[in-house]
Protein backbone atom coordinates (compact mmCIF):
# COMPACT_ATOMS: atom_id res chain seq x y z
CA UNK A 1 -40.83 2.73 -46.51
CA UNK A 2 -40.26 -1.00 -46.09
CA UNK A 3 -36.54 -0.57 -47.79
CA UNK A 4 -35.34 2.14 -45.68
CA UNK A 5 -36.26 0.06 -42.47
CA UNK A 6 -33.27 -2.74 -43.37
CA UNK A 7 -31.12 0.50 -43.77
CA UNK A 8 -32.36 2.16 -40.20
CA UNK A 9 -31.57 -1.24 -38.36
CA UNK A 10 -28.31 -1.18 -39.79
CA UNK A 11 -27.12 2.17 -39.70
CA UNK A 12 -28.58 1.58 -35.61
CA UNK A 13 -26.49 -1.25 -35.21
CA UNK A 14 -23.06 0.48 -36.60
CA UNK A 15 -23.99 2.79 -34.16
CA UNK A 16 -24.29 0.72 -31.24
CA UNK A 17 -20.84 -1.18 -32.59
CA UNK A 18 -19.40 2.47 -32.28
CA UNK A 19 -20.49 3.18 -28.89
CA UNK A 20 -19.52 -0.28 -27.60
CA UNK A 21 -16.05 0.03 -29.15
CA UNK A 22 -15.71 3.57 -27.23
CA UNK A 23 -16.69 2.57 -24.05
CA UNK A 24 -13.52 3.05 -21.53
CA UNK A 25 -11.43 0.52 -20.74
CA UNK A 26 -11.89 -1.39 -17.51
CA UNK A 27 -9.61 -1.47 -14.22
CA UNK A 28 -10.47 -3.33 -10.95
CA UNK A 29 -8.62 -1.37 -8.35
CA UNK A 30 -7.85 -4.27 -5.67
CA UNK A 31 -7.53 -2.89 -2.33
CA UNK A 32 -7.36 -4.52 1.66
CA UNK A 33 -10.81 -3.60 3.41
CA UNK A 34 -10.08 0.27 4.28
CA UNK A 35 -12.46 0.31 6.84
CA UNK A 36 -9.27 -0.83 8.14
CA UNK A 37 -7.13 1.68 7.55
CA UNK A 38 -6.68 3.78 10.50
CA UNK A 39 -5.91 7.02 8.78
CA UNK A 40 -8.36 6.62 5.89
CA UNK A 41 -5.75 7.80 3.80
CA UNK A 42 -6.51 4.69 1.64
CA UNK A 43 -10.06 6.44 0.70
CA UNK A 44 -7.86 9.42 0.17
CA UNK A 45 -5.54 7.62 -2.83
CA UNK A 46 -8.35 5.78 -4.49
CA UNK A 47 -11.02 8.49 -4.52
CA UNK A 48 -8.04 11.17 -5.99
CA UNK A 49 -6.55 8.74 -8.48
CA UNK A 50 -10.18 7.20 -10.09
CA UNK A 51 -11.47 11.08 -10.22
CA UNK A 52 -7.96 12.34 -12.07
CA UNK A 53 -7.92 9.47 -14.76
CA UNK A 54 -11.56 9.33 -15.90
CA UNK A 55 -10.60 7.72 -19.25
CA UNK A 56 -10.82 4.49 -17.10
CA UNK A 57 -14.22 2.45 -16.04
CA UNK A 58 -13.38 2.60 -12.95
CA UNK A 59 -14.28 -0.46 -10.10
CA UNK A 60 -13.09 -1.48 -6.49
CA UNK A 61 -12.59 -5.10 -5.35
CA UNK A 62 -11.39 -5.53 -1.52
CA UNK A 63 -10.03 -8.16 -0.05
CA UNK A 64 -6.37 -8.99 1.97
CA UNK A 65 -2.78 -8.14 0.90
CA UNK A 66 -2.62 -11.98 -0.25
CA UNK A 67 -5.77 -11.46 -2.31
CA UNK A 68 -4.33 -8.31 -3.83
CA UNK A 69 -1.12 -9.83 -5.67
CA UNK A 70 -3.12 -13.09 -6.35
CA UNK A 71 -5.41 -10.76 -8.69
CA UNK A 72 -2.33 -9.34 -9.85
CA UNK A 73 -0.70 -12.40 -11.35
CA UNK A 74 -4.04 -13.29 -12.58
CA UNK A 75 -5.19 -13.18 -16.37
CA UNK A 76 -7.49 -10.44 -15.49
CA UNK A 77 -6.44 -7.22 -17.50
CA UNK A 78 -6.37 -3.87 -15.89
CA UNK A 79 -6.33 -4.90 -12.19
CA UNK A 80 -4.64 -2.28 -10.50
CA UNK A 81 -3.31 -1.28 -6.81
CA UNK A 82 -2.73 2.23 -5.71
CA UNK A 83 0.04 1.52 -3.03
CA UNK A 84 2.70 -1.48 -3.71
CA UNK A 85 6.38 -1.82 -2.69
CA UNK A 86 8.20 -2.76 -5.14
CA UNK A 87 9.74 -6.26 -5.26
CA UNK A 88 11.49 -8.20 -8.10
CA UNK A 89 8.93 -11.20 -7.56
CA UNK A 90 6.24 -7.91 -8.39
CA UNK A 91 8.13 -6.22 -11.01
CA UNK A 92 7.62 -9.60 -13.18
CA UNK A 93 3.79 -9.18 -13.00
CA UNK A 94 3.38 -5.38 -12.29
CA UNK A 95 4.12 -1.98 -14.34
CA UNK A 96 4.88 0.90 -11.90
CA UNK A 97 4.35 4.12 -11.37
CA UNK A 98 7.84 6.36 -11.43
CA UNK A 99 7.13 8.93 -8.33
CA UNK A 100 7.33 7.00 -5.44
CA UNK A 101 4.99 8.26 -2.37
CA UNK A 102 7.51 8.25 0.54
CA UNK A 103 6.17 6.37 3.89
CA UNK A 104 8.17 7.07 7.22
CA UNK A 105 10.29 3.68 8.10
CA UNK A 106 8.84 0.94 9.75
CA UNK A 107 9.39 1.10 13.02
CA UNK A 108 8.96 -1.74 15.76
CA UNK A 109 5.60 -0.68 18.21
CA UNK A 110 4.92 -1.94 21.64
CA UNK A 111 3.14 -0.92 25.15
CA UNK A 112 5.05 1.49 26.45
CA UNK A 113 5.77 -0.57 30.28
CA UNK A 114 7.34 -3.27 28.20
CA UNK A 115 10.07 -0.99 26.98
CA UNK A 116 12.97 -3.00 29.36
CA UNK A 117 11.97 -6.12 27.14
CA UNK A 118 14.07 -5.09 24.06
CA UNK A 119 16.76 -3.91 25.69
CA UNK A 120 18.96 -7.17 24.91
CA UNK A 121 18.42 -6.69 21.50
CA UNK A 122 19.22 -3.41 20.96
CA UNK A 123 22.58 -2.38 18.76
CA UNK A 124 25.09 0.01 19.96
CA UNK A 125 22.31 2.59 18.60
CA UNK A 126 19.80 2.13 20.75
CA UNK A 127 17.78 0.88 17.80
CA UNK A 128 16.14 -3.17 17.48
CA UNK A 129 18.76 -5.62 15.66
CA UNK A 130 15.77 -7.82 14.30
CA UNK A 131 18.95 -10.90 14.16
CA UNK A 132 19.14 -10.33 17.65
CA UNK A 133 15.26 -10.61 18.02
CA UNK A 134 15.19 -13.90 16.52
CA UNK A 135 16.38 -14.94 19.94
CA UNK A 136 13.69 -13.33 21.79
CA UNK A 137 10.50 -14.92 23.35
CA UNK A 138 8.50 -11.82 23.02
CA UNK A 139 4.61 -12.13 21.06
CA UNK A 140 4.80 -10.16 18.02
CA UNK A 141 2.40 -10.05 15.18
CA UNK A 142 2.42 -9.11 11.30
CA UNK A 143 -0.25 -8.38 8.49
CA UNK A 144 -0.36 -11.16 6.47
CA UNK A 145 0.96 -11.14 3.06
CA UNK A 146 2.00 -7.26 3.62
CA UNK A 147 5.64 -6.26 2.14
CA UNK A 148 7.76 -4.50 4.62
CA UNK A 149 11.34 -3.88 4.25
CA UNK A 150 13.90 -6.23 3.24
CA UNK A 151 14.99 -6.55 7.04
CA UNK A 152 11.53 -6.65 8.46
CA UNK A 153 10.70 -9.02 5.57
CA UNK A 154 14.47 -11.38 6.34
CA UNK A 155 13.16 -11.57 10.34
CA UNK A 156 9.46 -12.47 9.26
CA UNK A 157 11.05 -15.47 7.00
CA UNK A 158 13.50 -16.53 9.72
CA UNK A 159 13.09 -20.15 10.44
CA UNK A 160 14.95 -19.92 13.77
CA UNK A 161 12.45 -17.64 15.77
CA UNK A 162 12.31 -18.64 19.27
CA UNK A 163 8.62 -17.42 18.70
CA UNK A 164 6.71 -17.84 15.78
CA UNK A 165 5.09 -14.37 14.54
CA UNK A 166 1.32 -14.62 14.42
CA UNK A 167 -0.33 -12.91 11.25
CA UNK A 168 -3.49 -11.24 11.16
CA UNK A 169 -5.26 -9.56 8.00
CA UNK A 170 -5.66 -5.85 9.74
CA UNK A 171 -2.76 -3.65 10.92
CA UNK A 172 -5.49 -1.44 12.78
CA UNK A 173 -6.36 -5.01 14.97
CA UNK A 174 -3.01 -5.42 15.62
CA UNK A 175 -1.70 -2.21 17.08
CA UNK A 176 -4.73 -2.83 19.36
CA UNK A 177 -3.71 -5.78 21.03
CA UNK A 178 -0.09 -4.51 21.60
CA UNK A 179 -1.94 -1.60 23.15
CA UNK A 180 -4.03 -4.16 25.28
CA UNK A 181 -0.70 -6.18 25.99
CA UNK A 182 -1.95 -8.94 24.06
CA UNK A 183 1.26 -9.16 22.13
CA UNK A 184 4.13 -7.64 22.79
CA UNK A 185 5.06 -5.66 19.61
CA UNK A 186 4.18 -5.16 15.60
CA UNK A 187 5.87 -3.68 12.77
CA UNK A 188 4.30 -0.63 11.73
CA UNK A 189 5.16 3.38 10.12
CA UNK A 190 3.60 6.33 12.26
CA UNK A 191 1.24 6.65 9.41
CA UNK A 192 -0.53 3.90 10.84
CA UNK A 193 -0.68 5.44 14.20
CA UNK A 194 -3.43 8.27 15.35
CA UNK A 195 -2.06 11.33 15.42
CA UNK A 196 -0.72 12.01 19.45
CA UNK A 197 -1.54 8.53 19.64
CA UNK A 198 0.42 8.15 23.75
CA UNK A 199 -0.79 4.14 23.93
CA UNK A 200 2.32 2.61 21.70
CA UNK A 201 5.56 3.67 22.27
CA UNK A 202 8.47 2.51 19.08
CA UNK A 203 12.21 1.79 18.30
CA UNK A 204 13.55 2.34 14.66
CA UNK A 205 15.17 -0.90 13.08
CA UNK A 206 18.83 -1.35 12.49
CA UNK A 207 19.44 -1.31 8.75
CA UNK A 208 16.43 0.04 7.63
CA UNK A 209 15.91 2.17 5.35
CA UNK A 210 14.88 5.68 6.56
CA UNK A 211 11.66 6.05 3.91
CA UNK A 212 9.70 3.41 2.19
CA UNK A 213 8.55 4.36 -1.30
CA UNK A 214 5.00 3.21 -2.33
CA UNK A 215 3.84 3.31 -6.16
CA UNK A 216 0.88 2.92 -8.12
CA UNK A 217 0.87 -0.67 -10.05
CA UNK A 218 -0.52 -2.23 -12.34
CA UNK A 219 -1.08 -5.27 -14.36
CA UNK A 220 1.90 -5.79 -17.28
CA UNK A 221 -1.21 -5.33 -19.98
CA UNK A 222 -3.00 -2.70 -22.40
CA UNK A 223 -4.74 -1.28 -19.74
CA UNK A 224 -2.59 -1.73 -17.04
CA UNK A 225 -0.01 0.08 -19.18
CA UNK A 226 -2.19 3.20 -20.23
CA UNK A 227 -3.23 3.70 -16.12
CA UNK A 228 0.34 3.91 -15.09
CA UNK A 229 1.03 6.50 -18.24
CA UNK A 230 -1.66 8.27 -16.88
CA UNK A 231 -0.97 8.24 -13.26
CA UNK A 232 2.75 9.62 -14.67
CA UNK A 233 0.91 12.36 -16.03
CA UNK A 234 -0.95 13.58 -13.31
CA UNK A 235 1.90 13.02 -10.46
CA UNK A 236 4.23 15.03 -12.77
CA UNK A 237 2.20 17.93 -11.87
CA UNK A 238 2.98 19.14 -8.49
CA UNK A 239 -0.17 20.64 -7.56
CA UNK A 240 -1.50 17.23 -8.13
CA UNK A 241 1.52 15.96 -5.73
CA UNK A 242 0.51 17.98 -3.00
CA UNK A 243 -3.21 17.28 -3.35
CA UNK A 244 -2.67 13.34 -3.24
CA UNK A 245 0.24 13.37 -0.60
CA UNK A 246 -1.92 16.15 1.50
CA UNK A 247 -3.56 13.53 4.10
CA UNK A 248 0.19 12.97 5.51
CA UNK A 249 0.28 16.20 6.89
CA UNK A 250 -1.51 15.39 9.56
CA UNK A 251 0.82 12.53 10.66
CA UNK A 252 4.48 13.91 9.71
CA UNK A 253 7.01 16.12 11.28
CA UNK A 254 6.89 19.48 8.87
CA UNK A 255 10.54 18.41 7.70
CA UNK A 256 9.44 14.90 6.84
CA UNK A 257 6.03 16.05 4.95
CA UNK A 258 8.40 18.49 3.45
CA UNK A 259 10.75 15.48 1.97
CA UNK A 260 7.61 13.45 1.00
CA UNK A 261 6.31 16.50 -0.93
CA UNK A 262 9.78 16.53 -3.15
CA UNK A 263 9.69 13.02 -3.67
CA UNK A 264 11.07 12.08 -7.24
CA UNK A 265 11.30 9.24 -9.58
């Protein structure tokens, strides 16, 4: 009896070894606070994507847009985000995902009585030249560390603003005090705003693109790797599509849900 316990404990312990070396791999999903998120379509993404890939261990850290991409370039494997504009600076750090989730342009929000106040800065269009804005001593406001457009993102890093843009950490905040009339405008997609939302009135941007496309991203390792095959996998499906792009329904013309719903790589 005494010589089989040696041989228990060890078969036990090749057994625990097994399990340990099975256990799913890690990811830290890094996200902004959501209760922040106006829509909750954040909730939405994270809750669809860490049901559909249950290979993964899955866990949430929050924290701002700066916080995000500071994980990102970190050693920490498997730290993922599931909505990133793609940059070259983030390409360097960051695998993506190849369907792009198509947001509605950014479009410049304000009170609605303040309307006369961009009219020098319009182009022949009727829409905001943002060089033209430069000029302007108007209060305007952007989430900090948040990737725009490449226009939005040239105006935000002009040094010759006749008004320095103030940046706070929630969108939701400020679209409230342009509604107040505590600033005078804010860069923002009509995603962000509550459906028949009357308080903010907008003007598109001269040389913006018409869509932004979002991706899933994730850190250049192992596991970083495997979650974006994954994602791939699932997105490929267009059931799946329509199930994770369903909460924009709510917010987009039929035509422009219908081009986010045939959104390809």
């Amino acid at each position: 009896m005494a010589a089989r316990r040696p041989l228990g404990l060890l078969l036990a312990a090749l057994l625990l070894q097994g399990a340990a070396s099975a256990a799913p791999p890690v990811v830290t999903w890094v996200t902004p606070d959501l209760s922040n998120d106006t829509n909750n379509f954040g909730n939405h993404y994270l809750s669809f994507l860490m049901g559909r890939l249950p290979a993964f261990d899955h866990h949430v850290m929050q924290g701002s847009f700066g916080r995000v991409w500071h994980e990102m370039q970190s050693d920490r494997g498997g730290t993922c985000v599931f909505s990133a504009l793609k940059t070259p600076e983030r390409e360097a750090v960051a695998v993506f995902s190849r369907r792009p989730l198509l947001w509605p342009a950014y479009r410049l929000y304000f009170s609605p009585p303040h309307r006369a106040a961009f009219t020098p800065y319009l182009d022949g269009e009727g829409r905001v030249d943002l060089g033209k804005l430069t000029a302007a001593p108007l209060h305007g406001a952007i989430t900090a560390s948040r990737a725009y457009n490449s226009v939005i993102d040239a105006f935000i890093n002009a040094h010759n603003k006749a008004r320095p843009l103030d940046s706070l950490l929630s969108t939701r905040q400020i679209l409230n005090l342009v509604r107040a009339e505590h600033l005078d405008f804010a860069f923002a997609t009509s995603a962000d705003i509550e459906q028949h939302d009357g308080s903010l009135d907008s003007l598109s941007i001269a040389g913006a693109d018409a869509w932004n496309p979002s991706f899933v991203a994730c850190t250049r390792d192992k596991t970083g790797q495997a979650v974006i095959a994954a994602v791939d996998q699932v997105f490929e499906n267009q059931e799946s599509w329509a199930e994770y792009v369903e909460p924009l329904r709510s917010v987009l013309p039929p035509a422009d849900y219908a081009v986010v719903l045939r959104s390809k790589p």
